[in-house]
Protein backbone atom coordinates (compact mmCIF):
# COMPACT_ATOMS: atom_id res chain seq x y z
CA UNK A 1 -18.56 166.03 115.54
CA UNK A 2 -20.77 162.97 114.51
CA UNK A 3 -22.97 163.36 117.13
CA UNK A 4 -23.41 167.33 116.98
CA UNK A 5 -24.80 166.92 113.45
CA UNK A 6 -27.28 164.79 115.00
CA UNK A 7 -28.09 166.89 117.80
CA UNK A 8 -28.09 170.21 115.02
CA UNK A 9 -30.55 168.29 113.46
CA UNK A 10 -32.71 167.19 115.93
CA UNK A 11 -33.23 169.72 118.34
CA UNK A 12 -32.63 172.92 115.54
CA UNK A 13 -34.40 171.99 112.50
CA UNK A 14 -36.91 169.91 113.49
CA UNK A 15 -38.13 172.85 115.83
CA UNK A 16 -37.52 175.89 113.02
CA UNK A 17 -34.86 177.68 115.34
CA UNK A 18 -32.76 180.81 114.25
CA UNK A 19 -29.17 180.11 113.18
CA UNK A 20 -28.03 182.33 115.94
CA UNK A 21 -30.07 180.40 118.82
CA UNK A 22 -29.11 176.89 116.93
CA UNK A 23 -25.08 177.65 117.11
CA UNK A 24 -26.16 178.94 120.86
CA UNK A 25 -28.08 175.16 121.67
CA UNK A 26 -25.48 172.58 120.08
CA UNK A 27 -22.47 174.70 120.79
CA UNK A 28 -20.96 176.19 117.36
CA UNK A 29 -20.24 178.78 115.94
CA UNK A 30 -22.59 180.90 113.38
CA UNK A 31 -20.48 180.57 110.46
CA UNK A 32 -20.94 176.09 111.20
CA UNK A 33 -24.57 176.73 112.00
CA UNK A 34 -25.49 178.19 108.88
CA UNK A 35 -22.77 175.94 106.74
CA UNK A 36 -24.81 172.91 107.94
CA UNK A 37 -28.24 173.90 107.44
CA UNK A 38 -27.67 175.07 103.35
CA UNK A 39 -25.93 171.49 103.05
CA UNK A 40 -28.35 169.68 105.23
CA UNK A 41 -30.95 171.63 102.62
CA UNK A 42 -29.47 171.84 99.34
CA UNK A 43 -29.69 168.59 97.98
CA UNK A 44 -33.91 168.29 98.97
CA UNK A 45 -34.10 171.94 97.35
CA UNK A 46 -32.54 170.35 93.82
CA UNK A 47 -34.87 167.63 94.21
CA UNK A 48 -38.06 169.36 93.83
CA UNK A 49 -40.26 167.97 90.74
CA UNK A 50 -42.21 166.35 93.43
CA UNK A 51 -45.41 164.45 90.95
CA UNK A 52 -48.16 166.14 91.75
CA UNK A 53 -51.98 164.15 91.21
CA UNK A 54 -55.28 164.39 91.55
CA UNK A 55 -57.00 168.04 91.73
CA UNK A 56 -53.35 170.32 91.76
CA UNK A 57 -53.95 173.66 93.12
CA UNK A 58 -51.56 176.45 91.73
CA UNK A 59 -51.14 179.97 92.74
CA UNK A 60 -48.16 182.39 92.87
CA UNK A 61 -46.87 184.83 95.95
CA UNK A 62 -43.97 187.32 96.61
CA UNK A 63 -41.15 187.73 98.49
CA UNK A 64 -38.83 190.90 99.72
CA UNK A 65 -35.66 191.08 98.06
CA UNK A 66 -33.02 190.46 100.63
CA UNK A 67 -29.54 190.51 99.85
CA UNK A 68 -28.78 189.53 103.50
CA UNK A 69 -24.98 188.22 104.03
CA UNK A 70 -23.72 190.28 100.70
CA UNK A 71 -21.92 193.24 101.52
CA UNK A 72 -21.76 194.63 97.96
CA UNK A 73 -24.88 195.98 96.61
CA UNK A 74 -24.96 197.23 93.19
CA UNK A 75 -28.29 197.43 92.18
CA UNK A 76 -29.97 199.11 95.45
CA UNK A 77 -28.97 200.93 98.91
CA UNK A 78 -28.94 198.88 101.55
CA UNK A 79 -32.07 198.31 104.11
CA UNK A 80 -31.76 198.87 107.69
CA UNK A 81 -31.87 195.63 109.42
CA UNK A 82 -35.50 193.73 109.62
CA UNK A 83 -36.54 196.92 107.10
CA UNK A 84 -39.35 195.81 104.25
CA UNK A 85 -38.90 196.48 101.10
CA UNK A 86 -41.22 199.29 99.11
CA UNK A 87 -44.37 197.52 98.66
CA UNK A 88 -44.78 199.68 95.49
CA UNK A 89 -41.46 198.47 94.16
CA UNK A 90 -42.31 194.99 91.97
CA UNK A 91 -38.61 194.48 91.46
CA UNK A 92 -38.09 194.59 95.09
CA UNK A 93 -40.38 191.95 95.10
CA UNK A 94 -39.14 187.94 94.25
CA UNK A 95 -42.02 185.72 92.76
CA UNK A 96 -43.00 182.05 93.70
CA UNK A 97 -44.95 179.89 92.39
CA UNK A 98 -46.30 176.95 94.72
CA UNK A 99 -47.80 173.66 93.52
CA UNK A 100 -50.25 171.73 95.71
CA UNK A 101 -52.38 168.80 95.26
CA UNK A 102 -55.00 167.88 97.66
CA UNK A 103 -52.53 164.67 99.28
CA UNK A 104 -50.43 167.38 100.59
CA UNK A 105 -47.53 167.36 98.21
CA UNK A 106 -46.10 170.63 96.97
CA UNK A 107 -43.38 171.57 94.56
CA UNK A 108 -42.06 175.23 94.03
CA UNK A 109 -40.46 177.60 91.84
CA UNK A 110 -38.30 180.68 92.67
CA UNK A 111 -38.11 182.66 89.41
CA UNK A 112 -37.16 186.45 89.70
CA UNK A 113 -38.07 186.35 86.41
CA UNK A 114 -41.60 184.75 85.68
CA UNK A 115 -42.86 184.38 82.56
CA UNK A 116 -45.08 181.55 80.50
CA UNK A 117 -41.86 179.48 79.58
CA UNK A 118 -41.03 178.99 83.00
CA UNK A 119 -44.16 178.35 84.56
CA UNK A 120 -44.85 176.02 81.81
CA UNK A 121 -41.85 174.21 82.12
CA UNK A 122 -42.05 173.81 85.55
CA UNK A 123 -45.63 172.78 85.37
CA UNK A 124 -44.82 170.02 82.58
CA UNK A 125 -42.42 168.13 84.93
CA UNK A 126 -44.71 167.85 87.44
CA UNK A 127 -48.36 167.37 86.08
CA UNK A 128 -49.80 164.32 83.81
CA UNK A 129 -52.54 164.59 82.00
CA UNK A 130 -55.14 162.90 84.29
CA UNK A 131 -54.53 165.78 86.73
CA UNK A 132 -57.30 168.50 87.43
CA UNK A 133 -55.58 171.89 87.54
CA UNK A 134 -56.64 174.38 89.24
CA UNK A 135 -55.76 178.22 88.98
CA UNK A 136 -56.01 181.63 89.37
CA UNK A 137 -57.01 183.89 86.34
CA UNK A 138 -53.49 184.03 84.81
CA UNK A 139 -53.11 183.14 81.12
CA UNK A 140 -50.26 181.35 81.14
CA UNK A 141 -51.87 178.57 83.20
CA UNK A 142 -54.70 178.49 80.96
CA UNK A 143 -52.39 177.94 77.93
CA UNK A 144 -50.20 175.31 79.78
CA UNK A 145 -53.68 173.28 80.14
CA UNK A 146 -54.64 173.66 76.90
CA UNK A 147 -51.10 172.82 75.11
CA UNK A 148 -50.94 169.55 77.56
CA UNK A 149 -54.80 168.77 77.14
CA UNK A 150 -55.15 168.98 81.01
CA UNK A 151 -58.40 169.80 83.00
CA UNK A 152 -58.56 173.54 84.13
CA UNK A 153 -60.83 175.39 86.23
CA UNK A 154 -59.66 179.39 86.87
CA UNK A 155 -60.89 181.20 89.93
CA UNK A 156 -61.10 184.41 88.70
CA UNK A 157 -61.33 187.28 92.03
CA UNK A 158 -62.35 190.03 90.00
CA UNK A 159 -65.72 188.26 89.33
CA UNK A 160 -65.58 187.04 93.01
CA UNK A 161 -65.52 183.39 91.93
CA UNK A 162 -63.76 181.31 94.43
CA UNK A 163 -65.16 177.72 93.87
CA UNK A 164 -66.42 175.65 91.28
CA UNK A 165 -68.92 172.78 92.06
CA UNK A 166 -67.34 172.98 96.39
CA UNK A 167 -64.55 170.92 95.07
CA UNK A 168 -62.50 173.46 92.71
CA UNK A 169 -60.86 175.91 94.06
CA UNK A 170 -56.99 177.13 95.64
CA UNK A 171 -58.31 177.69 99.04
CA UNK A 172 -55.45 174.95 100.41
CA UNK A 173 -52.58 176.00 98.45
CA UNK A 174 -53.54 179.68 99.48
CA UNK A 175 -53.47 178.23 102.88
CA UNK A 176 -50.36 176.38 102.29
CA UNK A 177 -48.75 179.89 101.34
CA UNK A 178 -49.99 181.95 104.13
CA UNK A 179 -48.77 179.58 107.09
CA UNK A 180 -45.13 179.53 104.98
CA UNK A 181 -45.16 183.62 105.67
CA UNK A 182 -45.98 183.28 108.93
CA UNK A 183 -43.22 180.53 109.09
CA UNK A 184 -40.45 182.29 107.40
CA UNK A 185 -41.20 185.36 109.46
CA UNK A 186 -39.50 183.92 112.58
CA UNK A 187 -36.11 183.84 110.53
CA UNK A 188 -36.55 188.10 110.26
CA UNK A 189 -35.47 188.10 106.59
CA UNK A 190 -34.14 185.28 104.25
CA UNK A 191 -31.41 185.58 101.17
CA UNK A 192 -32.99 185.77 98.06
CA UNK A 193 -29.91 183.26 97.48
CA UNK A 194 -31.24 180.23 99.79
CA UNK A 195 -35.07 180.98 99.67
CA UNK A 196 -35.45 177.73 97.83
CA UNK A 197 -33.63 175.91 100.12
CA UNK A 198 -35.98 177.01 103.03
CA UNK A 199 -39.16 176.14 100.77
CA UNK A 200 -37.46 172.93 100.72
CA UNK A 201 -37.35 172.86 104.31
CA UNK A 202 -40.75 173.50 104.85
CA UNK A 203 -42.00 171.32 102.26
CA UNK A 204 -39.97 168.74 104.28
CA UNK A 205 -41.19 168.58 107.73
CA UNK A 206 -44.41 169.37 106.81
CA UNK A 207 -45.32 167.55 104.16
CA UNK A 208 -43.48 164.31 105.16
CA UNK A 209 -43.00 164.00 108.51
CA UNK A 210 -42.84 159.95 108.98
CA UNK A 211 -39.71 160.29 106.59
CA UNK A 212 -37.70 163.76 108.02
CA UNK A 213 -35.07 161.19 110.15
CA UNK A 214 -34.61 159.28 107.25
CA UNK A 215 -33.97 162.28 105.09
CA UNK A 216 -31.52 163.52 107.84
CA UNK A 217 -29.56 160.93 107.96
CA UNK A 218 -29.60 160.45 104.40
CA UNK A 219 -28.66 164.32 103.83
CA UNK A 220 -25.53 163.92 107.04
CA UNK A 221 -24.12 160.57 105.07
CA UNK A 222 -24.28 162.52 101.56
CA UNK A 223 -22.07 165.82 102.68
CA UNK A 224 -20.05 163.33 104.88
CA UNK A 225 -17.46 164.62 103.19
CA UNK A 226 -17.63 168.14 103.26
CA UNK A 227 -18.64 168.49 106.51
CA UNK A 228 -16.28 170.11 109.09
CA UNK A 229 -14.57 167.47 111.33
């Protein structure tokens, strides 16, 4: 089944395919399909304090809730399938904070429950001090700045300021965010449970593409394993 790993990765993730038509093009079943993506996945999505340098743009976005794959739901009723969740509902909604300096390198944080520790903490493990930081208004990257005695220049909408001096703004990692939407979308709804590891993904192919057969291989020989047979 050597070879099918290969040909799973080569001709399913490297082209962003659904589970259902990957099993359909390498000749598995669902249950393998998806079983070999979240293990082909998990260990780049635990490896994500990528260093970021240089001017770091920061902003946060939102995510439906989707509980897709449980079949006990405790908290809400279920949606019908490719439903949206109430826009007016914020704890339908899961937050993530993206990271992106201007070489292209992005790290990420999932947190359903965002709050100044985390971002900070997140920040801190990822930013040195000769970064520039750049933000939206929020005050918790403001503080983070301050506490690590880091550059910081906040966009603030409101007062319709965008850029600073052409050069600081979050126009790319705004960018960066909108093209993930649009490439999550083709996937009609992702588990709250293994967002992260398809912000890993993404960060992956697009961010370093000269090293994705590396990382394949690399990923295949580490879940050797575990793998079915």
């Amino acid at each position: 089944m050597s070879g099918d790993r290969h040909s799973y990765c080569d001709r399913c993730m490297r082209d962003s395919l659904t589970l259902r038509v990957s099993a359909a093009r390498v000749g598995i079943d669902l249950k393998t399909a998806f079983r070999w993506r979240h293990r082909f996945l998990s260990a780049s999505a635990k490896a994500n304090a990528n260093a970021l340098s240089g001017i770091i743009e920061v902003d946060e976005t939102f995510f439906a809730e989707s509980c897709k794959g449980k079949r006990n739901l405790t908290h809400r009723s279920p949606r019908k399938r490719g439903g949206e969740s109430n826009k007016k509902k914020k704890a339908d909604k899961i937050p993530v904070v993206i990271a992106r300096d201007r070489n292209g390198h992005v790290s990420d944080l999932v947190d359903p429950t965002l709050n100044k520790s985390t971002i900070h903490a997140f920040l801190a493990l990822i930013i040195n001090r000769d970064s520039i930081l750049c933000s939206d208004g929020h005050s918790w990257y403001k503080t983070f700045s301050s506490d690590h005695g880091i550059a910081h220049h906040r966009l603030i909408a409101l007062d319709n300021q965008r850029v600073i001096g052409r050069e600081y703004h979050i126009q790319n990692v705004n960018s960066y965010i909108s093209r993930l939407k649009g490439w999550i979308a083709r996937f009609h709804g992702v588990g709250t449970a293994y967002l992260p590891n398809y912000l890993a993904w993404r960060r992956l192919f697009k961010n370093a593409p000269a090293s994705e057969e590396a990382w394949l291989r690399a990923a295949i020989s580490t879940n050797q394993q575990q793998m079915p047979t």
